[in-house]
N, C-alpha and C. Protein backbone atom coordinates (compact mmCIF):
# COMPACT_ATOMS: atom_id res chain seq x y z
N UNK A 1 -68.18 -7.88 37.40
CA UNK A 1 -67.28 -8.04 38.51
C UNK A 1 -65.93 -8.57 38.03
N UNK A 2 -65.90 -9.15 37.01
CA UNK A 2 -64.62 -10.08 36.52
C UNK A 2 -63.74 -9.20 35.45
N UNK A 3 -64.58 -8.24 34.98
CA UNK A 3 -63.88 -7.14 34.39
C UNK A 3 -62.93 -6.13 34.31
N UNK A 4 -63.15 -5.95 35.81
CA UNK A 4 -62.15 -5.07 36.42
C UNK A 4 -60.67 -5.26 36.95
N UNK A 5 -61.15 -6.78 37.59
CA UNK A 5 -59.74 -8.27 37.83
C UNK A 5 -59.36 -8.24 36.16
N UNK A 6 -60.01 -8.31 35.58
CA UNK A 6 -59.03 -8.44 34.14
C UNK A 6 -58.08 -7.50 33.62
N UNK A 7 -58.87 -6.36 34.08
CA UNK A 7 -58.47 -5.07 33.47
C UNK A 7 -56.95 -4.84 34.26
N UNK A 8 -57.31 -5.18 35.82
CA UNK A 8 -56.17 -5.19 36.29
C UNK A 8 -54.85 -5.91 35.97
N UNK A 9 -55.09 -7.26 35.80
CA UNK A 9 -54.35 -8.12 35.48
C UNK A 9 -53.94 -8.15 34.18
N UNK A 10 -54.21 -7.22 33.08
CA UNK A 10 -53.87 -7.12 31.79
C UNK A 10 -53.14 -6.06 32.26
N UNK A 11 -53.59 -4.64 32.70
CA UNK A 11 -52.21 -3.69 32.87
C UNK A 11 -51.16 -4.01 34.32
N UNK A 12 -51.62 -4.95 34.98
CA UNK A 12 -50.08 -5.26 35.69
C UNK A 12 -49.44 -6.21 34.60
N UNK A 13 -49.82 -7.17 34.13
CA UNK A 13 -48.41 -7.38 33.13
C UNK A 13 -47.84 -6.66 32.11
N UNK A 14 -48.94 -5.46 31.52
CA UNK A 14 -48.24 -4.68 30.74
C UNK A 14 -47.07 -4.11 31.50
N UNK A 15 -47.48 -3.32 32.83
CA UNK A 15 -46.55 -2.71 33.36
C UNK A 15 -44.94 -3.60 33.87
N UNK A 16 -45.08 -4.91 33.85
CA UNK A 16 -44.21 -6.17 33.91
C UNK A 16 -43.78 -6.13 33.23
N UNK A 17 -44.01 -6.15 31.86
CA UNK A 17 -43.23 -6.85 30.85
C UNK A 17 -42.73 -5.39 30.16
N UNK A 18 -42.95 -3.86 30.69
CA UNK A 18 -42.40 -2.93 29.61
C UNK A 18 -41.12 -2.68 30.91
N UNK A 19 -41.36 -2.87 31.88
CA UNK A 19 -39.88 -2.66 32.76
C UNK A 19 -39.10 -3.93 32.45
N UNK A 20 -39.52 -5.19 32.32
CA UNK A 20 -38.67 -5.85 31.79
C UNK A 20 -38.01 -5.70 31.09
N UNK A 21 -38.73 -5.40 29.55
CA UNK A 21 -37.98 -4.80 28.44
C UNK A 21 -36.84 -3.75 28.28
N UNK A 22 -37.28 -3.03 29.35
CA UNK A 22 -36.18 -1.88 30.06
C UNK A 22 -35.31 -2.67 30.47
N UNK A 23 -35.42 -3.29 31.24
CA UNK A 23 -33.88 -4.00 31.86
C UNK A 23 -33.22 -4.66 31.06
N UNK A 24 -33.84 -5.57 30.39
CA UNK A 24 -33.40 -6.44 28.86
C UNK A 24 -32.34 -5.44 28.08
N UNK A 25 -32.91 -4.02 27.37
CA UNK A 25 -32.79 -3.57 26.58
C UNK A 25 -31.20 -2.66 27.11
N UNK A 26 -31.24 -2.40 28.89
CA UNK A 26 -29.70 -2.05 29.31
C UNK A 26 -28.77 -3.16 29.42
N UNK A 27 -29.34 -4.23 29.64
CA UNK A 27 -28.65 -5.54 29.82
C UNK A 27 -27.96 -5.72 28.30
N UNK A 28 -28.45 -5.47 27.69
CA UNK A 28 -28.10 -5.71 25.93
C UNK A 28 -27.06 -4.68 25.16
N UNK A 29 -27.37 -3.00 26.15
CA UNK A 29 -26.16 -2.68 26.02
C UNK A 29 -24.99 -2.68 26.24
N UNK A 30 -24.81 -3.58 27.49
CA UNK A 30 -23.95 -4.22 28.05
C UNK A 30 -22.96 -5.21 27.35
N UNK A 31 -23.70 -6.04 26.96
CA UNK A 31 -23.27 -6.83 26.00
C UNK A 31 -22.53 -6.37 24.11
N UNK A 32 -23.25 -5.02 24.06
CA UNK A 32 -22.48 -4.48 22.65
C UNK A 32 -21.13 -4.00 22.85
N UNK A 33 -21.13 -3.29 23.85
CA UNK A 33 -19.73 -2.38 23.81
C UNK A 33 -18.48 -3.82 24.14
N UNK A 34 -18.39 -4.93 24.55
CA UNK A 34 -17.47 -5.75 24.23
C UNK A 34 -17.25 -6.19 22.82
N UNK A 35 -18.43 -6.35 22.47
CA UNK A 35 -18.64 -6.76 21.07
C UNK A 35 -17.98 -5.83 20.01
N UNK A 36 -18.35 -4.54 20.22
CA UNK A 36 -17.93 -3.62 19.77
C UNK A 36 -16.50 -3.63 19.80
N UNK A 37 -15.80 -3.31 20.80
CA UNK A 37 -14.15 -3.49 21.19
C UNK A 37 -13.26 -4.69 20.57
N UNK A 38 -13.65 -5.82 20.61
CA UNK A 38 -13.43 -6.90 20.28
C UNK A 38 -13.62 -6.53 17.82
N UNK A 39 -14.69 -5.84 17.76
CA UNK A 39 -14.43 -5.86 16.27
C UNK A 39 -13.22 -4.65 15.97
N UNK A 40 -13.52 -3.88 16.67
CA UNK A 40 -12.54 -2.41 16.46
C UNK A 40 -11.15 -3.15 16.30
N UNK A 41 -11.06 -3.92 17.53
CA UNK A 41 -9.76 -4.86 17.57
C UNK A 41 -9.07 -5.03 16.24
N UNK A 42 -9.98 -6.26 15.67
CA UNK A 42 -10.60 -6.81 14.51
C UNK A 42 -9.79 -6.01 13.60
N UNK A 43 -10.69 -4.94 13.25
CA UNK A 43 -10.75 -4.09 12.15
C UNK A 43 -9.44 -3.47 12.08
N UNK A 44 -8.45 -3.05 13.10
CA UNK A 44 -7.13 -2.40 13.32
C UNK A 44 -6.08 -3.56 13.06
N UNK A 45 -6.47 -4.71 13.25
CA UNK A 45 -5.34 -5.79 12.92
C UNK A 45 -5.59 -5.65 11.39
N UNK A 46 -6.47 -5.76 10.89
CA UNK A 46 -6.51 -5.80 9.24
C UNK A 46 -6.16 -4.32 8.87
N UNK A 47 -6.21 -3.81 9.47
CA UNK A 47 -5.47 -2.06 8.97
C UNK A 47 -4.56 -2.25 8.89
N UNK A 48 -3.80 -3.01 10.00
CA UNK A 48 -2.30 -2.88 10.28
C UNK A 48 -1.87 -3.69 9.27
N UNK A 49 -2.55 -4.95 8.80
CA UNK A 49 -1.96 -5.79 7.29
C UNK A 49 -1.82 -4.98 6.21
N UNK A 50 -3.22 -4.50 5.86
CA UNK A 50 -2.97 -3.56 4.97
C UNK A 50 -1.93 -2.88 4.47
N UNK A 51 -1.58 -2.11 5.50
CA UNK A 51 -0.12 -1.09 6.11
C UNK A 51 0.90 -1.71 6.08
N UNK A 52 0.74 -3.04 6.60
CA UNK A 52 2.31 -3.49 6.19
C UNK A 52 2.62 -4.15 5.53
N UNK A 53 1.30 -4.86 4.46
CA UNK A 53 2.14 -5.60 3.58
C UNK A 53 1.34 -5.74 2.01
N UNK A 54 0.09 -5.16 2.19
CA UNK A 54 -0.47 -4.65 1.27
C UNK A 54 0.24 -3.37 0.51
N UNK A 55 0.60 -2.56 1.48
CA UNK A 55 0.87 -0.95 1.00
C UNK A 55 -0.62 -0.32 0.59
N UNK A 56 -1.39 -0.45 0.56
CA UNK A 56 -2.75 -0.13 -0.04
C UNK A 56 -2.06 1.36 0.16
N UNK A 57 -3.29 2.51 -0.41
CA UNK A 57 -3.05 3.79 -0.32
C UNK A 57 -4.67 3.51 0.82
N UNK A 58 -4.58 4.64 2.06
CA UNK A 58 -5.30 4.87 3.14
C UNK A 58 -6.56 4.84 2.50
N UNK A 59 -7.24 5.46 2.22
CA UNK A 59 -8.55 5.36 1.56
C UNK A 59 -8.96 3.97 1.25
N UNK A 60 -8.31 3.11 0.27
CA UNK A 60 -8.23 2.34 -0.44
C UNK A 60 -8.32 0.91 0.78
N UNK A 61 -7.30 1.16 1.61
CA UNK A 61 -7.10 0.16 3.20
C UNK A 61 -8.55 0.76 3.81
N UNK A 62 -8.62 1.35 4.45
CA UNK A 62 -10.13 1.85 5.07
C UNK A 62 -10.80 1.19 4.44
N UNK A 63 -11.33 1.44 2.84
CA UNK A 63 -12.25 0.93 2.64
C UNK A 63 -12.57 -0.87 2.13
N UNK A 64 -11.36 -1.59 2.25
CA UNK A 64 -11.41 -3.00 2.53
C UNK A 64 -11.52 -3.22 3.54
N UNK A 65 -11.12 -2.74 4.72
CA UNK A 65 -11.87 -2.97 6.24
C UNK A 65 -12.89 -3.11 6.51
N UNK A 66 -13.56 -1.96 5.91
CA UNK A 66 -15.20 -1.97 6.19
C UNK A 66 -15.87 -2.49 5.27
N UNK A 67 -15.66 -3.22 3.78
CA UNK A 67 -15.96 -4.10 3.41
C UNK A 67 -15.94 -5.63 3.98
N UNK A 68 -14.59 -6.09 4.31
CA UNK A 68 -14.80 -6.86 5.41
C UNK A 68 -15.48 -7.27 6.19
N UNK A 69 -15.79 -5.90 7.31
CA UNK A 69 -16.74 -6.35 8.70
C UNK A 69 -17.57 -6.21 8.25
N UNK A 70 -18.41 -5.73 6.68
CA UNK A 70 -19.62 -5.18 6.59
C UNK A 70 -20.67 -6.44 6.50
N UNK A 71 -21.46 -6.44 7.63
CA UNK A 71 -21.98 -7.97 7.81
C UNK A 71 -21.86 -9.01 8.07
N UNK A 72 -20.70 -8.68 8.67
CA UNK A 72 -19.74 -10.25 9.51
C UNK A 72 -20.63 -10.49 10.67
N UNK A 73 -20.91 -9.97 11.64
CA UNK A 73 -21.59 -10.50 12.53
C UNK A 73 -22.61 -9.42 13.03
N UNK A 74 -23.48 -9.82 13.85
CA UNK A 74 -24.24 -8.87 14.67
C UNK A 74 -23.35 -7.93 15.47
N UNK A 75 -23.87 -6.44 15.20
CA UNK A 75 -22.86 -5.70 16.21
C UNK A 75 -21.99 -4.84 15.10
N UNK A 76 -21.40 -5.46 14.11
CA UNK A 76 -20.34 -5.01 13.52
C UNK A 76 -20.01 -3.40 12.64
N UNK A 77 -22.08 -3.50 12.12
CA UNK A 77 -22.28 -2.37 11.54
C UNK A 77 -21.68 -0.88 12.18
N UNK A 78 -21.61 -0.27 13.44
CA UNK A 78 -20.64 0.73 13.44
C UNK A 78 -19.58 0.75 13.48
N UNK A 79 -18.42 -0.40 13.66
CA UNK A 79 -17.53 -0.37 12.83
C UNK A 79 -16.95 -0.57 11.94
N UNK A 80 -17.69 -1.01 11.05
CA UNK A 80 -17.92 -0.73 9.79
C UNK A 80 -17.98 0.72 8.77
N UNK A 81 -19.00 1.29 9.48
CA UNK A 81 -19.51 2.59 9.20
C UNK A 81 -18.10 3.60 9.26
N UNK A 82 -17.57 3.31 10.87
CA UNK A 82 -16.57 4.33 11.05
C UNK A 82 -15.20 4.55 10.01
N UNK A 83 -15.26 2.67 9.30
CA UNK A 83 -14.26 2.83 8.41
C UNK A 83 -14.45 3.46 7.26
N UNK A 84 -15.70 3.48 6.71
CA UNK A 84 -15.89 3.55 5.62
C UNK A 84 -16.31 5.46 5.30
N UNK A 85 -17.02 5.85 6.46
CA UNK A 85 -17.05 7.16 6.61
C UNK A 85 -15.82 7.93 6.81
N UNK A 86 -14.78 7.28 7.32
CA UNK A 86 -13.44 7.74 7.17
C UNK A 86 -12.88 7.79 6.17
N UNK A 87 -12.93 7.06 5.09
CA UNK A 87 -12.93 6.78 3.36
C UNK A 87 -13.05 7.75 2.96
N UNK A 88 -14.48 7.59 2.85
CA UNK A 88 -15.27 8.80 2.25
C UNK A 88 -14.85 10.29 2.76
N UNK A 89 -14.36 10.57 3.75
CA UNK A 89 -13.81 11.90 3.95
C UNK A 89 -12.75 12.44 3.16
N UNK A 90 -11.87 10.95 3.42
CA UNK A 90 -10.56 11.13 2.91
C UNK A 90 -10.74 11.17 1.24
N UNK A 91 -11.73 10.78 0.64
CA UNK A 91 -12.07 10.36 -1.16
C UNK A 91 -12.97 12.29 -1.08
N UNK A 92 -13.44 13.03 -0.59
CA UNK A 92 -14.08 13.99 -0.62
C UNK A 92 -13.29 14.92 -1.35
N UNK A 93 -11.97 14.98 -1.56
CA UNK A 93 -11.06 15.69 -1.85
C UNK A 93 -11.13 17.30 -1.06
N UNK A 94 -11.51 17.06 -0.03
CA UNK A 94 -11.53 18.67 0.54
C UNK A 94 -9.73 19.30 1.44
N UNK A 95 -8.57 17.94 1.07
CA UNK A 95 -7.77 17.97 1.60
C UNK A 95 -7.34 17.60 2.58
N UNK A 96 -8.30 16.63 3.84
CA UNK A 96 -7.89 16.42 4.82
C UNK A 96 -6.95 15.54 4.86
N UNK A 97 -6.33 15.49 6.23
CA UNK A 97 -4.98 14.41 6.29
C UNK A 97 -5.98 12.81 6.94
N UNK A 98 -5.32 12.09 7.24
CA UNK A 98 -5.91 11.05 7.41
C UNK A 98 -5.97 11.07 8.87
N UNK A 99 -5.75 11.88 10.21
CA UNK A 99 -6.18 11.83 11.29
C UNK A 99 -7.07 12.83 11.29
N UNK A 100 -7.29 13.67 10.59
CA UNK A 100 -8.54 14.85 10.49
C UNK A 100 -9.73 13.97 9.97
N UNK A 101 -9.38 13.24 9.15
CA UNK A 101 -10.99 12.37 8.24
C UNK A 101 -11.27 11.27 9.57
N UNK A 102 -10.26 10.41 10.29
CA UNK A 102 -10.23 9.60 11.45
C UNK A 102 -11.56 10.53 12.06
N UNK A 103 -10.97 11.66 13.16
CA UNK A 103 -11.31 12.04 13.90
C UNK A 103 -13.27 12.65 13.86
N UNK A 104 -13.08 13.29 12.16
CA UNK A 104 -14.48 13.62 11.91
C UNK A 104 -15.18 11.69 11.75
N UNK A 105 -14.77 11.03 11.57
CA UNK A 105 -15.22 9.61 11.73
C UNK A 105 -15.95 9.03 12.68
N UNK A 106 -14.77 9.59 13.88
CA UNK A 106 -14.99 9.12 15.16
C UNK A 106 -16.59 9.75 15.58
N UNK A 107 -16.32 11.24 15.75
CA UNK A 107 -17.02 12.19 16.05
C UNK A 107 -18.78 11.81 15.48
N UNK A 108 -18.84 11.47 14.10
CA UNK A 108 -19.80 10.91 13.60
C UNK A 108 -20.47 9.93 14.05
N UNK A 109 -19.54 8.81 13.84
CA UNK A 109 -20.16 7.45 13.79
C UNK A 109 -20.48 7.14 15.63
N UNK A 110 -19.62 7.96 16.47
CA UNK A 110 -19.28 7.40 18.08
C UNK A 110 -21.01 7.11 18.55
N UNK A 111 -21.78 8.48 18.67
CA UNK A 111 -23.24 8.49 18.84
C UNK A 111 -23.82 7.07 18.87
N UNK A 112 -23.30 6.86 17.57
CA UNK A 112 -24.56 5.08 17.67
C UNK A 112 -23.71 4.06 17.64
N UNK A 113 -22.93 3.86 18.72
CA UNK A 113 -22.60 2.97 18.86
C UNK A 113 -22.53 2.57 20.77
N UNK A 114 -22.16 1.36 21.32
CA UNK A 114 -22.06 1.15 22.49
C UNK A 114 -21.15 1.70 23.31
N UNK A 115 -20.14 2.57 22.54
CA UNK A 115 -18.56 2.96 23.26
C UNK A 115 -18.83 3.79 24.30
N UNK A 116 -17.73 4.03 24.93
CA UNK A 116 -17.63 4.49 26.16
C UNK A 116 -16.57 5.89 25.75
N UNK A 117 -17.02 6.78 26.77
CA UNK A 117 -16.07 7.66 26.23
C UNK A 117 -14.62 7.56 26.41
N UNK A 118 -14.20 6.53 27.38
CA UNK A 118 -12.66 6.01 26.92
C UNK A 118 -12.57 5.15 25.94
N UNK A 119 -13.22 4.86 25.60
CA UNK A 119 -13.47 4.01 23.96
C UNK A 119 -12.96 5.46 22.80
N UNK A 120 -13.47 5.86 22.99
CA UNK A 120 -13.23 7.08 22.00
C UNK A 120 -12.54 7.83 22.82
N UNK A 121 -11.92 7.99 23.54
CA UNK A 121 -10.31 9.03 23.78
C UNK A 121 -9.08 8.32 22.65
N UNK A 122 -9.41 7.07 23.19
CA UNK A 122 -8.50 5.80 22.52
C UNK A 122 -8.46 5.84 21.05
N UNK A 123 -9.28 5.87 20.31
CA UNK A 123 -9.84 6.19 18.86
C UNK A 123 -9.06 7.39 18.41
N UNK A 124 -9.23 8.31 19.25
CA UNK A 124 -9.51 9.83 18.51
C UNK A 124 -7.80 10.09 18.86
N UNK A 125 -7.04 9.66 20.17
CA UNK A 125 -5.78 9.30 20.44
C UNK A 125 -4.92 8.70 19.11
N UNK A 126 -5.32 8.31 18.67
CA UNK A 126 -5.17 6.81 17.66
C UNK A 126 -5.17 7.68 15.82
N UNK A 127 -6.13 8.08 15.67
CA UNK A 127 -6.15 8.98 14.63
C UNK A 127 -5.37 10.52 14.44
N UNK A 128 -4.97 10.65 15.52
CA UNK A 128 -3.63 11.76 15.70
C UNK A 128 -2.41 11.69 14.75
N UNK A 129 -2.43 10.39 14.94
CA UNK A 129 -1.16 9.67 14.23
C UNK A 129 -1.80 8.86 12.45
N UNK A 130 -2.71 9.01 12.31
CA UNK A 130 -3.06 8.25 11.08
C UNK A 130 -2.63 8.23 9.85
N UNK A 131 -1.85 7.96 8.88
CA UNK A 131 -1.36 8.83 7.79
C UNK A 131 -0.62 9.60 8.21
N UNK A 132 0.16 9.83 9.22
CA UNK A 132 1.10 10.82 9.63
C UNK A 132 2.49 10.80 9.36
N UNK A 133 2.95 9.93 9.20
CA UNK A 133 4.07 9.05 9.53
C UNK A 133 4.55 7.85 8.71
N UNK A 134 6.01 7.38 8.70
CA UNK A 134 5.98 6.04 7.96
C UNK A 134 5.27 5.06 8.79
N UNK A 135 5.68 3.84 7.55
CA UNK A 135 5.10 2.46 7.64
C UNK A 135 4.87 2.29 9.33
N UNK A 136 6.15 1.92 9.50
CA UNK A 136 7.01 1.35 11.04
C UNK A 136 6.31 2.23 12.16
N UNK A 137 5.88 3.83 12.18
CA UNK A 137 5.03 4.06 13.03
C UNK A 137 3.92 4.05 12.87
N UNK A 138 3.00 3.33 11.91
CA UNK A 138 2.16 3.57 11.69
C UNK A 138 1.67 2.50 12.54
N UNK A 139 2.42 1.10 12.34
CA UNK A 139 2.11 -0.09 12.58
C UNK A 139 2.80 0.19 14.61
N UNK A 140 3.07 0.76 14.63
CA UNK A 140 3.53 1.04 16.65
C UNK A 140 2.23 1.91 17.07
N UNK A 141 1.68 2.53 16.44
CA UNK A 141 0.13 3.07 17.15
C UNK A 141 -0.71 2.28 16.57
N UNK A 142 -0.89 1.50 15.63
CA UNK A 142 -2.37 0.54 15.52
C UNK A 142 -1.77 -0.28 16.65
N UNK A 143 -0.58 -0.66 17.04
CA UNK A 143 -0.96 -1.87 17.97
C UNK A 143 -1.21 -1.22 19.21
N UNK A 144 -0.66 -0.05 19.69
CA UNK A 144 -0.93 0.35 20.82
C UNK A 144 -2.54 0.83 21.29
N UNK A 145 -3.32 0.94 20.30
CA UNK A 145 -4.27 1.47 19.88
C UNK A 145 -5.19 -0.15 19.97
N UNK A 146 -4.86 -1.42 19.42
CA UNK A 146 -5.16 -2.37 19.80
C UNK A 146 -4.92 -2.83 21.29
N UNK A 147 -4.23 -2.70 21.78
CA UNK A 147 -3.36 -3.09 23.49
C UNK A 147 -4.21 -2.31 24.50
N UNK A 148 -4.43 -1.33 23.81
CA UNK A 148 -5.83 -0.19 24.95
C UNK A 148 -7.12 -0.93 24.50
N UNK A 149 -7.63 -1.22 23.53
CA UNK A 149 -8.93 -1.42 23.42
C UNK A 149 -9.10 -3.06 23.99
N UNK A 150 -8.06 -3.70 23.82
CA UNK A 150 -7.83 -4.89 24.12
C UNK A 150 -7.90 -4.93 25.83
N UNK A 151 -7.50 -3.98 26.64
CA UNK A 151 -7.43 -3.59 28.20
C UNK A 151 -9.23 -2.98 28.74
N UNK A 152 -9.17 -2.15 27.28
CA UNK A 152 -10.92 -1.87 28.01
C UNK A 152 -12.05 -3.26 27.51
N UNK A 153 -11.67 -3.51 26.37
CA UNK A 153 -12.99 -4.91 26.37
C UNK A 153 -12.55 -5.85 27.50
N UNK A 154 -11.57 -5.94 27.94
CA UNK A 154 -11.47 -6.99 29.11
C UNK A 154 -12.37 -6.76 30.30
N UNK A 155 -12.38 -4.98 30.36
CA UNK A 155 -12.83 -4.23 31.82
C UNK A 155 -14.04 -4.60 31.12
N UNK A 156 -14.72 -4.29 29.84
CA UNK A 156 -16.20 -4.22 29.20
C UNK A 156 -17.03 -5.87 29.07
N UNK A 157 -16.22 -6.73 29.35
CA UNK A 157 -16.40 -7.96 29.97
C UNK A 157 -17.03 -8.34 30.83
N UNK A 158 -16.10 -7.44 32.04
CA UNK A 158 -16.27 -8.05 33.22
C UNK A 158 -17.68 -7.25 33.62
N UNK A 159 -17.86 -5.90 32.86
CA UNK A 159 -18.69 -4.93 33.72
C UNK A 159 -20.10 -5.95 33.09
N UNK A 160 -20.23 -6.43 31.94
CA UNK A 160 -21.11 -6.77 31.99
C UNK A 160 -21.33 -7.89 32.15
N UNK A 161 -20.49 -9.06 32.47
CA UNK A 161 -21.14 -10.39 33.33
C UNK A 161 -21.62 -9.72 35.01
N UNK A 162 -20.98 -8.40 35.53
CA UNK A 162 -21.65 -8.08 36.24
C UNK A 162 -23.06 -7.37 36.35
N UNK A 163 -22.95 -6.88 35.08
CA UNK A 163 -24.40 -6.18 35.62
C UNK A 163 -25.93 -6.25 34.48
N UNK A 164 -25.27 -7.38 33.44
CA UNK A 164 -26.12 -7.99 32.51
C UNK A 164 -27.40 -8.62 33.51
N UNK A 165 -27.17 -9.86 33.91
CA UNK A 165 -27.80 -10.08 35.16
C UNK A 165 -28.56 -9.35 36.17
N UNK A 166 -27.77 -8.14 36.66
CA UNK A 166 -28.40 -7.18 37.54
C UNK A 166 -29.89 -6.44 36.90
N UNK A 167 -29.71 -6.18 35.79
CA UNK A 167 -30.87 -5.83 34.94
C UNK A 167 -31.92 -6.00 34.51
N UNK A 168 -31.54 -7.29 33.95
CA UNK A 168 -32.50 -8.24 33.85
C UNK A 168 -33.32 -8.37 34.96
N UNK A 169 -32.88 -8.92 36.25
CA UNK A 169 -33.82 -9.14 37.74
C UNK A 169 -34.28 -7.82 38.27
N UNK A 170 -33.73 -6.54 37.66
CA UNK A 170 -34.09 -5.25 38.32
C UNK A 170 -35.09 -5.06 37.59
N UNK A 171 -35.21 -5.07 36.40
CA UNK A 171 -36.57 -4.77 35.11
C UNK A 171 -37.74 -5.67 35.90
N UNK A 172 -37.78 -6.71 35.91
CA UNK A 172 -38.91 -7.48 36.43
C UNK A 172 -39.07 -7.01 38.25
N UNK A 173 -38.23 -6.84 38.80
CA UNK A 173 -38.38 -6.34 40.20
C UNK A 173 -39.14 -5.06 40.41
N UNK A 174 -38.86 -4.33 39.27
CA UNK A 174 -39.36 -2.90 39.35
C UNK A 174 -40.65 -2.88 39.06
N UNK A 175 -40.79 -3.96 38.03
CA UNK A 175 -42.66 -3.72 37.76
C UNK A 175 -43.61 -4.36 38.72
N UNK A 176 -42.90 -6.03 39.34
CA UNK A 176 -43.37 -6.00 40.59
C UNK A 176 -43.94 -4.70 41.34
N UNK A 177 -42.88 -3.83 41.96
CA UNK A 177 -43.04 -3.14 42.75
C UNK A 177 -44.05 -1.87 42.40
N UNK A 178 -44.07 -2.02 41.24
CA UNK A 178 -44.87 -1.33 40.72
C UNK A 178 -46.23 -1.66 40.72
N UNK A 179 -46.13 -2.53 41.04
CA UNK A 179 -48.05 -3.79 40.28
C UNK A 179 -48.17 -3.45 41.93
N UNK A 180 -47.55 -4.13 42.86
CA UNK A 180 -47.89 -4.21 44.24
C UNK A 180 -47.90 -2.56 45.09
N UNK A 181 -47.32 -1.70 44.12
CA UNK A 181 -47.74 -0.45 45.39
C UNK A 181 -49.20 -0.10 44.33
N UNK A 182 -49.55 -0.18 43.21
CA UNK A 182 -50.94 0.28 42.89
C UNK A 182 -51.63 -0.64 43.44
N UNK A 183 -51.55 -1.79 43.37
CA UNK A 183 -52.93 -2.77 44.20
C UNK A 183 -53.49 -2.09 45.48
């Protein structure tokens, strides 16, 4: 007789705790794509040093960037990746210019990461101009290119002190509702 109460009560918390995990696990994406924005930030201010007072040659700047973030914090690894896969395009010798290696970068690395697809208009906007141009414009689209991403992590902020929370209580609400319409 006590078997069956068990049986139950072992798969209603399974079914509890895997919608939880669901909500957790959107709640958490919530939380990357600021994170994310905030390193891209990051990573474009040290481009822009590079560029203006290093002189590095592009390849060479790329790939101290992503040495840099590589392991700086949780989160950082795709932008990291994006710099360094941009490198590597540009070191491939197949000729590309440095907003063609950008863009196949973007295109690559975007998939696994938290961005939004105005996250990457902004990016791929941004690599149009990469290597295109002197110093002086080079350094007027990294900042503008910073000033947008800087406008969406603010929005990527707010969306998720709003709906980090919402998730979390919806994951556990749902398996409730779940445990109580099978009973």
């Amino acid at each position: 007789m006590g078997s069956p109460l068990i049986l139950k009560l072992a798969g209603s918390l399974m079914v509890i705790l895997a919608t939880s995990l669901l909500g957790h696990e959107i709640a958490t994406a919530y939380a990357r794509r600021p994170q994310q924005l905030r390193l891209l930030r990051t990573a474009l201010q040290m481009l822009e040093t590079e560029v203006a007072y290093a002189r590095s040659l592009l390849p060479e700047a790329l790939g101290m960037v992503a040495a840099r973030l590589g392991g700086r914090e949780a989160g950082s690894e795709p932008v990291a990746k994006l710099f360094r896969y941009c490198r590597d395009e540009l070191r491939r010798g197949e000729g590309l210019t440095g907003g063609e290696a950008w863009i196949r970068a973007v295109e690559k690395v975007f998939a696994q990461s938290a961005l939004k697809p105005r996250d990457r208009e902004i990016l791929l906007a941004f690599g149009a101009y990469l290597g295109a141009s002197d110093k002086e414009d080079q350094i007027k689209h990294l900042r503008l290119a910073q000033t947008q991403l800087a406008q969406e992590e603010a929005a990527a902020w707010e969306e998720r002190r709003k709906n980090s929370r919402l998730y979390h209580y919806l994951g556990v609400s749902a398996g409730l509702i779940v445990v109580l319409t099978l009973l």
